[in-house]
C-alpha atoms as a PDB file:
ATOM      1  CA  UNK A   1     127.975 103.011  94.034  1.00  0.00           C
ATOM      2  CA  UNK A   2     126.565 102.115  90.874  1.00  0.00           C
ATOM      3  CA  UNK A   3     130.109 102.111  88.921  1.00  0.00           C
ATOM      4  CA  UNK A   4     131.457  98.843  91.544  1.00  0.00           C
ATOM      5  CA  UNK A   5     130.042  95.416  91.385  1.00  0.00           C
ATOM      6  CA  UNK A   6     131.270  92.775  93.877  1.00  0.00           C
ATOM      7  CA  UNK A   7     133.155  89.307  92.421  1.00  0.00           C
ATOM      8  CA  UNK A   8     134.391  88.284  95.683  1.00  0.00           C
ATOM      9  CA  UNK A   9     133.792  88.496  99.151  1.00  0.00           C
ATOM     10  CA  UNK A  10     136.067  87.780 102.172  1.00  0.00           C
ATOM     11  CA  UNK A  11     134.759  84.975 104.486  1.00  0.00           C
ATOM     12  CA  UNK A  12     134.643  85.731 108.306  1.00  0.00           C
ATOM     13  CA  UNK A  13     135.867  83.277 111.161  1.00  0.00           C
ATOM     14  CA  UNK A  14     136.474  83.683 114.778  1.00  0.00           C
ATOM     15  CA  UNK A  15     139.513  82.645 117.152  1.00  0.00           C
ATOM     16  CA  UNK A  16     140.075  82.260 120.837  1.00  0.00           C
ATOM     17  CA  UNK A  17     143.310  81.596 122.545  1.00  0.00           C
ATOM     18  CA  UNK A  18     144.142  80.478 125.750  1.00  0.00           C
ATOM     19  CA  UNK A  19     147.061  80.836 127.891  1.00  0.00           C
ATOM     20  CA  UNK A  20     148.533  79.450 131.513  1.00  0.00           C
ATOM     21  CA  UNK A  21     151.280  80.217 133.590  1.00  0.00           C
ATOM     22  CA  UNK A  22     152.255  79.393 136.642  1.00  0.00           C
ATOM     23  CA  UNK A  23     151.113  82.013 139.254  1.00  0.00           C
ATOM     24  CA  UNK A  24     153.828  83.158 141.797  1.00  0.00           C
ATOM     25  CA  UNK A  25     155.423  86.334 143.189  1.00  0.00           C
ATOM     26  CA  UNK A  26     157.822  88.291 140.503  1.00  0.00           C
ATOM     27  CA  UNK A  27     160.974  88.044 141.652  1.00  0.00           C
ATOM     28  CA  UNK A  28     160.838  84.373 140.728  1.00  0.00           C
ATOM     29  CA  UNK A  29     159.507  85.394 136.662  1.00  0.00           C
ATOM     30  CA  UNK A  30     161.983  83.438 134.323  1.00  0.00           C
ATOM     31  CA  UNK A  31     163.551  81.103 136.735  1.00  0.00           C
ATOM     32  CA  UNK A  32     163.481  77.476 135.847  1.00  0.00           C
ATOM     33  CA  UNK A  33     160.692  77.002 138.699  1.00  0.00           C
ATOM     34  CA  UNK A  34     158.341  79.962 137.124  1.00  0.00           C
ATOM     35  CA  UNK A  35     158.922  80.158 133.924  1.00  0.00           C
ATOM     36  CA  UNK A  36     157.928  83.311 131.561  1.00  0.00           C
ATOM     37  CA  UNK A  37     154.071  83.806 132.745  1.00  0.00           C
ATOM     38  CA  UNK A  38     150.701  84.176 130.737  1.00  0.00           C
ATOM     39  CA  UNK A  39     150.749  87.530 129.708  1.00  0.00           C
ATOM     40  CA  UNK A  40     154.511  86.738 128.375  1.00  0.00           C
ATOM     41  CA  UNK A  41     153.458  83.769 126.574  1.00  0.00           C
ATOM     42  CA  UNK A  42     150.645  85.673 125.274  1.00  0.00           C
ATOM     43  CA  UNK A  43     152.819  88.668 123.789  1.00  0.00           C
ATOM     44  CA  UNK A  44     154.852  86.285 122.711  1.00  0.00           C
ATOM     45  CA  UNK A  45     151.912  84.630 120.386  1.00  0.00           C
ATOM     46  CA  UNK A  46     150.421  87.553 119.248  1.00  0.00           C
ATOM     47  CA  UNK A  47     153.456  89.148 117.910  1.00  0.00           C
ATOM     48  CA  UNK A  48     154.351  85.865 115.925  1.00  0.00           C
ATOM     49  CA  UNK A  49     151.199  85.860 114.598  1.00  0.00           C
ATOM     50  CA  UNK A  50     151.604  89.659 113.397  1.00  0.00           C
ATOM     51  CA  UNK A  51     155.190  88.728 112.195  1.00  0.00           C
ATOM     52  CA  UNK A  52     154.437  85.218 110.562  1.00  0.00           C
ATOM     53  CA  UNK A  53     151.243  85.136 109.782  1.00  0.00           C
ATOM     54  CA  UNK A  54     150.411  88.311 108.246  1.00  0.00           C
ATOM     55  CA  UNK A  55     151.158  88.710 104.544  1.00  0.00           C
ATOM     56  CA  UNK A  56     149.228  87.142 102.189  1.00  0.00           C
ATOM     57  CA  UNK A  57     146.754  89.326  99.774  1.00  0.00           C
ATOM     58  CA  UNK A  58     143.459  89.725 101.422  1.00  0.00           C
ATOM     59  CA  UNK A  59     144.532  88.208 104.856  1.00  0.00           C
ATOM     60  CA  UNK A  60     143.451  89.912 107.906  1.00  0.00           C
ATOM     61  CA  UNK A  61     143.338  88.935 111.409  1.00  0.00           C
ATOM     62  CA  UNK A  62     142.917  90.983 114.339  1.00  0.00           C
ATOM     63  CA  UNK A  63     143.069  90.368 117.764  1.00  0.00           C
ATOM     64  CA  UNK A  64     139.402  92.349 119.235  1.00  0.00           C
ATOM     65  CA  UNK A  65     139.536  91.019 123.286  1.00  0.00           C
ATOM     66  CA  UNK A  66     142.927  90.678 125.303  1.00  0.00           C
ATOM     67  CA  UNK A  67     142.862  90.089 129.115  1.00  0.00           C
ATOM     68  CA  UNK A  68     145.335  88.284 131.459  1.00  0.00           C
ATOM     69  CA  UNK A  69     146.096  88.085 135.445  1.00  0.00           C
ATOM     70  CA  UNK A  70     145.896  85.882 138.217  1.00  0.00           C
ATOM     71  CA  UNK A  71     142.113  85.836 137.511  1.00  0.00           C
ATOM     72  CA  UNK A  72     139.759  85.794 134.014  1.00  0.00           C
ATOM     73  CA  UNK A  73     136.786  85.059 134.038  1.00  0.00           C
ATOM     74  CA  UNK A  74     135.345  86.094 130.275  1.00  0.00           C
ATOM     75  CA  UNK A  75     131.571  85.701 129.512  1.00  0.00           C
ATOM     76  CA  UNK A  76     131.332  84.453 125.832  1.00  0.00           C
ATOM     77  CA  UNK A  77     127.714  85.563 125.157  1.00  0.00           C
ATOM     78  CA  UNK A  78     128.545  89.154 126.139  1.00  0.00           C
ATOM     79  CA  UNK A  79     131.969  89.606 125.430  1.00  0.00           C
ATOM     80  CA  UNK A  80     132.511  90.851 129.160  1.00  0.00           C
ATOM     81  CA  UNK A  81     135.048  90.032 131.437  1.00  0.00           C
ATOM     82  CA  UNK A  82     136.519  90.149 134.902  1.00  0.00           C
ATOM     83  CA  UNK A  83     140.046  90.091 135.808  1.00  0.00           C
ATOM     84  CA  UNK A  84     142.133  89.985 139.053  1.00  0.00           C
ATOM     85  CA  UNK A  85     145.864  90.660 139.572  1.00  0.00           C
ATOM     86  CA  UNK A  86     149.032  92.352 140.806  1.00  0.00           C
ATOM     87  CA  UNK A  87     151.596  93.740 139.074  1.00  0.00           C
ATOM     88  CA  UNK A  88     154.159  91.511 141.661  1.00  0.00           C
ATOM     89  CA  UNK A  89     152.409  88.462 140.857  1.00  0.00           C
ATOM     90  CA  UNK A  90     153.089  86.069 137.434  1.00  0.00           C
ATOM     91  CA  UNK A  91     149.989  86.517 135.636  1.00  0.00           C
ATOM     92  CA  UNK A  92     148.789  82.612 135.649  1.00  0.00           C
ATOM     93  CA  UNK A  93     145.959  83.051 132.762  1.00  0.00           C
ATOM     94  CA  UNK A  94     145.749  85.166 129.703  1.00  0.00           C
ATOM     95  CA  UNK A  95     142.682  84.908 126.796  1.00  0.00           C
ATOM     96  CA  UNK A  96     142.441  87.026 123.539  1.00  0.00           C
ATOM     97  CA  UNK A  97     139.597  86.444 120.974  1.00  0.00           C
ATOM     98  CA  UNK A  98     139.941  87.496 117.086  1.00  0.00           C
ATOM     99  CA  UNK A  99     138.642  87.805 113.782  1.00  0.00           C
ATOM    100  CA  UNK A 100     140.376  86.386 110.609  1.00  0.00           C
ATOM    101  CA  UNK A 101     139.026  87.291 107.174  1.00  0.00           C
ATOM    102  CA  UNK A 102     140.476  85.148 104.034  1.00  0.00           C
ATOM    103  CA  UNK A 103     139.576  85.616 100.565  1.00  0.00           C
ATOM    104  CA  UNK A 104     139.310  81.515  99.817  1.00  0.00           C
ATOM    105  CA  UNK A 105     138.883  78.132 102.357  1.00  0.00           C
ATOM    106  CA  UNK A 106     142.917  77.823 101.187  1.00  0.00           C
ATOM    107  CA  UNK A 107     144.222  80.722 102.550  1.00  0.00           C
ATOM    108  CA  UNK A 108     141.820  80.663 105.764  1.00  0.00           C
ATOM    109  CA  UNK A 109     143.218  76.567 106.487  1.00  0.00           C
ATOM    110  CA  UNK A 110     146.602  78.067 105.878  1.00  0.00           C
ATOM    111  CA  UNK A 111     146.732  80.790 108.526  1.00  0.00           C
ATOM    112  CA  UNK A 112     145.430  78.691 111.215  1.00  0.00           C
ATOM    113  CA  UNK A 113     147.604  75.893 110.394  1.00  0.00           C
ATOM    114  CA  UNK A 114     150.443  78.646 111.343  1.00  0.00           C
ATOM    115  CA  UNK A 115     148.437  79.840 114.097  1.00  0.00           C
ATOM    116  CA  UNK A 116     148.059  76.557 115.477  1.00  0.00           C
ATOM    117  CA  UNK A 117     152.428  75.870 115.015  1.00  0.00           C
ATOM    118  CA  UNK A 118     152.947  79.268 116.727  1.00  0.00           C
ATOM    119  CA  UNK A 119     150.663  79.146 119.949  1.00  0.00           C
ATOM    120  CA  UNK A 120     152.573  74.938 120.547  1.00  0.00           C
ATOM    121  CA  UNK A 121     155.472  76.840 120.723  1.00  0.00           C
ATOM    122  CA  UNK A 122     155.462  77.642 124.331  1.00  0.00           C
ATOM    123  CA  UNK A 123     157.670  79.616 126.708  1.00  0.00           C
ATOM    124  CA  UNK A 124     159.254  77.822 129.360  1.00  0.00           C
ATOM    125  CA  UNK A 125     156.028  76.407 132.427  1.00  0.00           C
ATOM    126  CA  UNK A 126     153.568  77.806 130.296  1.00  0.00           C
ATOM    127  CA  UNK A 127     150.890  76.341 127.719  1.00  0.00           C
ATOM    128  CA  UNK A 128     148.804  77.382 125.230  1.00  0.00           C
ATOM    129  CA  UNK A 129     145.331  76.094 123.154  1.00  0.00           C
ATOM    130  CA  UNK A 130     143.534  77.757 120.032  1.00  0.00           C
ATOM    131  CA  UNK A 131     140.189  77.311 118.900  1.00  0.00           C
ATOM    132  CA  UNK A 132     138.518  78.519 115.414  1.00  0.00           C
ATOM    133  CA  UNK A 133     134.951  78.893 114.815  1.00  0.00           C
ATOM    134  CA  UNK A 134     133.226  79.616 111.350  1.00  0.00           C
ATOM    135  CA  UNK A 135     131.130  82.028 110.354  1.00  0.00           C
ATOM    136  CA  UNK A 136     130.868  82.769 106.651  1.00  0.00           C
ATOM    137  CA  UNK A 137     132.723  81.417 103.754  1.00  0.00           C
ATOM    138  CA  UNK A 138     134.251  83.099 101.285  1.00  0.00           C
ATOM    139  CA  UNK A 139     132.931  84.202  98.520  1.00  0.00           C
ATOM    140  CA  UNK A 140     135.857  83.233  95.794  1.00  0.00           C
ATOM    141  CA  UNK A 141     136.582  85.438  92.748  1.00  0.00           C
ATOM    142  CA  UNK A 142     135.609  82.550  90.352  1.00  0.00           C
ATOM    143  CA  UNK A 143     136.050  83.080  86.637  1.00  0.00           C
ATOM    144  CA  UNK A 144     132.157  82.802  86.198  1.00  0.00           C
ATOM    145  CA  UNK A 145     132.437  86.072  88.436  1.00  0.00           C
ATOM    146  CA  UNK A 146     134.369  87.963  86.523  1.00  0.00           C
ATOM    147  CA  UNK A 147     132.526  86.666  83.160  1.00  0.00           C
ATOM    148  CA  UNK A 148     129.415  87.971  85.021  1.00  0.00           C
ATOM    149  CA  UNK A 149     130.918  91.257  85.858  1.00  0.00           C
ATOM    150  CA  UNK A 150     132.117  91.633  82.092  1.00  0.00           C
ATOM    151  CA  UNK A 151     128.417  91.347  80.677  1.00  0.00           C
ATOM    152  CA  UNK A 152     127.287  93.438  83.398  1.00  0.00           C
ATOM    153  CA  UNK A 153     129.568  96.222  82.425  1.00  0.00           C
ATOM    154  CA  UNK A 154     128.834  96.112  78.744  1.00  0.00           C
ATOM    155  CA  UNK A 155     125.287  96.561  79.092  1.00  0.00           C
ATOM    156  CA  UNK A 156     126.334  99.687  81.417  1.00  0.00           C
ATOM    157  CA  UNK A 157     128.315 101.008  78.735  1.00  0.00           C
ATOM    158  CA  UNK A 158     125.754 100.535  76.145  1.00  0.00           C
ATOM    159  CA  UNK A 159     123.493 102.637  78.229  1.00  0.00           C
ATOM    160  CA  UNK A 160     125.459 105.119  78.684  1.00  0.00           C
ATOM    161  CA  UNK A 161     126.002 104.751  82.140  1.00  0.00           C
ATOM    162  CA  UNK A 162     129.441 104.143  82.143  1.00  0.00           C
ATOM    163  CA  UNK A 163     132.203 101.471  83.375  1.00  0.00           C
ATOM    164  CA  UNK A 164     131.194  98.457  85.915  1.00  0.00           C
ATOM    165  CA  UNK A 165     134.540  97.621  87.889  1.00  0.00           C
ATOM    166  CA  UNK A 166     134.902  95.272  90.802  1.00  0.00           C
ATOM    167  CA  UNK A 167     134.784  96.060  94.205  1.00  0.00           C
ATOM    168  CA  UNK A 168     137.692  95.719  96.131  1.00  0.00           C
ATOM    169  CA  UNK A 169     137.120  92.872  98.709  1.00  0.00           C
ATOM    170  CA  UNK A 170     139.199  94.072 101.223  1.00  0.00           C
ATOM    171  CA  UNK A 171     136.770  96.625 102.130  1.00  0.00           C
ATOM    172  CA  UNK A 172     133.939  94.522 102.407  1.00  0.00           C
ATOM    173  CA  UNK A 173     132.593  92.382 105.042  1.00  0.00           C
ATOM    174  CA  UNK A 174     131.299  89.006 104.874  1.00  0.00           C
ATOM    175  CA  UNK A 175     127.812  88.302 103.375  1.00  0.00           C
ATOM    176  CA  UNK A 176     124.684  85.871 103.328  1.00  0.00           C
ATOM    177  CA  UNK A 177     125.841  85.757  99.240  1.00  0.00           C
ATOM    178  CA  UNK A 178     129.424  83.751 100.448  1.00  0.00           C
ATOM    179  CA  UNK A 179     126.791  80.695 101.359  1.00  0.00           C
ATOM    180  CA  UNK A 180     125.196  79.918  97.970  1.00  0.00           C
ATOM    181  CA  UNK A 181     127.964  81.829  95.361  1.00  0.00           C
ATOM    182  CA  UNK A 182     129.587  78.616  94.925  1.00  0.00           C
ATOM    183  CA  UNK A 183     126.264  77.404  93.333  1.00  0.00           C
END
């Protein structure tokens, strides 16, 4: 609307975790042989990240693609995917891909620094990688911002056309802008 103008934008990056088990029949889940499995390891992860990671203003991550079994096979280009299991069999592979949105490069080095201490916490005979790509930065809400915002809204007001506020970045996505705003 014409009453909203945006000072900061969150930046948008990617995540992909992997997961291994050891595959065998279930009777033998959580023996010292087996171990807890992929999918266990995986639920494991995921909560931890909802219960240690989540918090901080402006912080979102979200967890779009889960699959686990005996079997993945996920196609990266178009986010399709086969799996093959039994429900009496230790699931021996597990993958989940995510989004994480952060309001500076601080907070978005800060979450996957806990990410990354979480998922090398593994369950017993299991293992675990992450991986982060980038996709925009974030679009800060510098004090030039705000200063900008401020002028923007007087000359609003002095037309007559009433009060400029910011936009709440939380309910925007990332933009092209997040690339040069810093200059």
């Amino acid at each position: 609307g014409f009453n909203y103008a945006t000072v900061a934008r969150r930046g948008a990056s990617g995540w992909a975790l992997e997961v291994g088990g050891k595959r065998a029949h279930s009777s033998a889940v959580f023996s010292d042989r087996v171990g807890a499995g992929a999918i266990f390891e995986m639920s494991r992860i995921l909560h931890q990240f909802y219960t240690d990671v989540k918090g901080d203003d402006l912080l979102t991550f979200n967890p779009g693609i889960l699959m686990g079994g005996t079997f993945v096979d996920f196609d990266e280009k178009t986010s399709k995917g086969e799996v093959f299991g039994k429900s009496n069999v230790v699931a021996q592979k597990a993958i989940a891909r995510g989004g994480l949105r952060f309001i500076s490069e601080e907070q978005k080095e800060r979450a996957r620094e806990k990410m990354r201490e979480i998922v090398a916490q593994n369950l017993p005979k299991t293992s675990a990688s992450i991986s982060f790509t980038d996709s925009y930065p974030a679009m800060e809400p510098t004090a030039g911002n705000k200063k900008l915002l401020e002028r923007l809204n007087q000359v609003s007001l002095d037309l007559g056309q009433g009060q400029v506020l910011p936009y709440d970045p939380g309910r925007r996505g990332a933009a092209d802008v997040s690339f040069v705003a810093a200059y």
